[in-house]
C-alpha atoms as a PDB file:
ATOM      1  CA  UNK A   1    -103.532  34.117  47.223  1.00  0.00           C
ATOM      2  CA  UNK A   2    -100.466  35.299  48.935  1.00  0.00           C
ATOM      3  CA  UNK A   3     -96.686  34.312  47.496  1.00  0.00           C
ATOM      4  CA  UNK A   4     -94.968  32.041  50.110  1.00  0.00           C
ATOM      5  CA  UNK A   5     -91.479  33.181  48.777  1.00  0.00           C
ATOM      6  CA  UNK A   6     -90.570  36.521  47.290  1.00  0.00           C
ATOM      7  CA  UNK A   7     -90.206  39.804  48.907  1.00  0.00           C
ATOM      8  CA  UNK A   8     -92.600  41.125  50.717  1.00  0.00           C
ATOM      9  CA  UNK A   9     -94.101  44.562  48.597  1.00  0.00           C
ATOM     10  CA  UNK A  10     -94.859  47.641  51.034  1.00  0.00           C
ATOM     11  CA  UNK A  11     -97.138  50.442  49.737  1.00  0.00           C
ATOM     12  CA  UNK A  12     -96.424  52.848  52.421  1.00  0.00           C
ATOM     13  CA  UNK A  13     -98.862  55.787  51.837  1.00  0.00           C
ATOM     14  CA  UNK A  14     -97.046  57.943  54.059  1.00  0.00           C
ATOM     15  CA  UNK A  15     -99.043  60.282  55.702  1.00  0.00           C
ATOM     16  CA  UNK A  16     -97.679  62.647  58.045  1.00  0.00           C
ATOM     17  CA  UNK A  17     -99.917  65.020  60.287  1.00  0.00           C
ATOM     18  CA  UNK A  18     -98.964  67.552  62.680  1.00  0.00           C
ATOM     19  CA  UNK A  19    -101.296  68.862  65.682  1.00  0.00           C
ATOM     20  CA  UNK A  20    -100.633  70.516  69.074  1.00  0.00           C
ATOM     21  CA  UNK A  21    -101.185  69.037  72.856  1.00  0.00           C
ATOM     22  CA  UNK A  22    -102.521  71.605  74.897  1.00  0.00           C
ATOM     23  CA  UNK A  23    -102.609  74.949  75.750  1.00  0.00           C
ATOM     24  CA  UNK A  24     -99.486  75.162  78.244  1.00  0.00           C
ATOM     25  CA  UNK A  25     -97.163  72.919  75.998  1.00  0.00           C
ATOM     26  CA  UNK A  26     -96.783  72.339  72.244  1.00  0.00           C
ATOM     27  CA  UNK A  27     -96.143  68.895  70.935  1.00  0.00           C
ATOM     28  CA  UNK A  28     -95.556  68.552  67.169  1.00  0.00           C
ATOM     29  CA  UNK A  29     -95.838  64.524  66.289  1.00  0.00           C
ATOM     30  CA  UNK A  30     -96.506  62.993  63.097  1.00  0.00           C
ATOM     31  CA  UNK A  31     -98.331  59.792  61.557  1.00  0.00           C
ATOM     32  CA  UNK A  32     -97.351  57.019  59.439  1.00  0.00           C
ATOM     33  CA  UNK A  33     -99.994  54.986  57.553  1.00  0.00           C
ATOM     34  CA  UNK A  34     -99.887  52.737  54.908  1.00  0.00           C
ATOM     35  CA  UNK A  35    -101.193  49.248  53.190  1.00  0.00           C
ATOM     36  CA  UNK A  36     -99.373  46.387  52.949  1.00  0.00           C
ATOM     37  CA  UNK A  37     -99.329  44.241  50.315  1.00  0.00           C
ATOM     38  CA  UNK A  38     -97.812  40.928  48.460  1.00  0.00           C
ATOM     39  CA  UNK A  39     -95.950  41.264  45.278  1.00  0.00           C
ATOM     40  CA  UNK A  40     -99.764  40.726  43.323  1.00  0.00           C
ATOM     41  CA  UNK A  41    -101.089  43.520  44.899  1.00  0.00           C
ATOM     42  CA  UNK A  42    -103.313  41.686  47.457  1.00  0.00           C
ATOM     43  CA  UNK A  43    -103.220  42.996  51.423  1.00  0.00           C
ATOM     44  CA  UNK A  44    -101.722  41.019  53.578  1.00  0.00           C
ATOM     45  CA  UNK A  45    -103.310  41.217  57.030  1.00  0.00           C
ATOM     46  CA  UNK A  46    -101.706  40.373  60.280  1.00  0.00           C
ATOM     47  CA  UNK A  47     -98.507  41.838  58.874  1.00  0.00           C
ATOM     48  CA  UNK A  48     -96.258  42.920  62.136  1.00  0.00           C
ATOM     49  CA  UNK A  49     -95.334  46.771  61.529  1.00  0.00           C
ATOM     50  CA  UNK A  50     -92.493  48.526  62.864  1.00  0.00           C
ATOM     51  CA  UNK A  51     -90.750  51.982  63.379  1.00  0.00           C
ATOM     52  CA  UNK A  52     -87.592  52.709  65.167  1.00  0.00           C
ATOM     53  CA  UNK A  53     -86.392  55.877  65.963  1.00  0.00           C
ATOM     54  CA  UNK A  54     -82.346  55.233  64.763  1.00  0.00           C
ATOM     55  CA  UNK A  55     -81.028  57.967  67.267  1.00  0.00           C
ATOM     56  CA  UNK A  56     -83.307  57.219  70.559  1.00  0.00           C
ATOM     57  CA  UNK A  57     -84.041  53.726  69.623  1.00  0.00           C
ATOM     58  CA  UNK A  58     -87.470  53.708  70.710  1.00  0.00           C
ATOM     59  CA  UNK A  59     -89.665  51.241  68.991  1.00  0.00           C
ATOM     60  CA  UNK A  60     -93.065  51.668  67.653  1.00  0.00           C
ATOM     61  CA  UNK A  61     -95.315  48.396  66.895  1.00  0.00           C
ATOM     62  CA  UNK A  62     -98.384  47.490  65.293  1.00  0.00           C
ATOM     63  CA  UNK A  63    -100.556  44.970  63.098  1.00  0.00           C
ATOM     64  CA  UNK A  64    -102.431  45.341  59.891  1.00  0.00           C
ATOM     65  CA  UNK A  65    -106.012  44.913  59.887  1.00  0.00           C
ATOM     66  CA  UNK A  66    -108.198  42.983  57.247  1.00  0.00           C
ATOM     67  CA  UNK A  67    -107.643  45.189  54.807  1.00  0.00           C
ATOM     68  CA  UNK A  68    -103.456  45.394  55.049  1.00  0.00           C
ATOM     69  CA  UNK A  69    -103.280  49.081  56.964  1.00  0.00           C
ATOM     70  CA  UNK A  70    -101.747  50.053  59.652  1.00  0.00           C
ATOM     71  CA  UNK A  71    -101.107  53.372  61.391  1.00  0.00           C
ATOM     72  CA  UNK A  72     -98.615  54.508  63.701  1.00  0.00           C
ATOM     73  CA  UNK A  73     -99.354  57.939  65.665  1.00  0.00           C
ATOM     74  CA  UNK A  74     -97.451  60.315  67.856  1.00  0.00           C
ATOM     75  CA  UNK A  75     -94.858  59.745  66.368  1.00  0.00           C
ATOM     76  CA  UNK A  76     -91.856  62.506  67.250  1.00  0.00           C
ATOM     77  CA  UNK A  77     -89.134  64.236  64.996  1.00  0.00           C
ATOM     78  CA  UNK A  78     -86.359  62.043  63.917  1.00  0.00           C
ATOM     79  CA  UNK A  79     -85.246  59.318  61.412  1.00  0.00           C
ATOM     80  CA  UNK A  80     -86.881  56.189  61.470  1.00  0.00           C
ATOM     81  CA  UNK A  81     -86.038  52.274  60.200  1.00  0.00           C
ATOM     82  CA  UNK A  82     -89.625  50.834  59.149  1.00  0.00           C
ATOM     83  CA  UNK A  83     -89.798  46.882  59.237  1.00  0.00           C
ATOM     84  CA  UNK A  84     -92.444  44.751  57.907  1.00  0.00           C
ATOM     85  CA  UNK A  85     -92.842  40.750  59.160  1.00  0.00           C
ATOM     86  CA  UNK A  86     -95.429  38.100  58.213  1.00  0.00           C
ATOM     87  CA  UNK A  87     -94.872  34.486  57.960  1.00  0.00           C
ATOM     88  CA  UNK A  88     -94.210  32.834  54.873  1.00  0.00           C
ATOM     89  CA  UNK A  89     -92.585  36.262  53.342  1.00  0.00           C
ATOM     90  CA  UNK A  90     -89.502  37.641  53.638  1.00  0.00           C
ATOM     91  CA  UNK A  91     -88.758  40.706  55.309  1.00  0.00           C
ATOM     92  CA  UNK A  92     -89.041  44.206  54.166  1.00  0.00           C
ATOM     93  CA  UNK A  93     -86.999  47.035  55.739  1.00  0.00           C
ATOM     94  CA  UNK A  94     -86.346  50.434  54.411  1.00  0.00           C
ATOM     95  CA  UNK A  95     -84.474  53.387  56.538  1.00  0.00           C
ATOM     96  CA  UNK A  96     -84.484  57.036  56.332  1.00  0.00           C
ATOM     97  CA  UNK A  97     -88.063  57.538  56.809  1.00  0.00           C
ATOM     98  CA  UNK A  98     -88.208  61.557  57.895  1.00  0.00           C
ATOM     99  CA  UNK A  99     -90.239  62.948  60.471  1.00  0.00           C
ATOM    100  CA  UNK A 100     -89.429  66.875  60.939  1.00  0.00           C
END
């Protein structure tokens, strides 16, 4: 089902959200979300997700499920290098990725 060579295809349905902490403090943070998926359009699951802030360098990670998402939350302000791993694809990397 899934291409052993080929770049691996990303369908990152960005989603950004925005919510407050508490009553003392306010936090703005965002989400990214997405499904990953091969060059045929199938998911990919156990695909190794992630985000790195390019000015702090802090480094976000997660997995994709069953059905190829993923989600990253809290996420603060800044710009952002996404990278997606699984074995037997190549890697996918895209920079730029804005959180205000």
């Amino acid at each position: 089902m899934f291409q052993k060579s080929g770049w691996l295809v990303a369908l990152l349905a960005c989603t950004i959200w925005y919510g407050a902490a508490n009553l003392f403090a306010q936090t703005i943070t965002g989400t990214l979300t997405g499904t990953v998926t091969d060059a045929s359009g199938a998911v990919v699951p156990g695909a190794n997700v992630s985000m790195k802030n390019q000015s702090s360098g802090d480094e976000r990670t997660t997995i994709t499920n069953g059905d190829g998402f993923f989600s990253i939350s809290a996420v603060q302000p800044g710009d952002y290098t996404v990278t997606i791993s699984v074995r037997g694809f190549e890697n996918w990397q895209t920079t730029g990725i804005h959180f205000d």
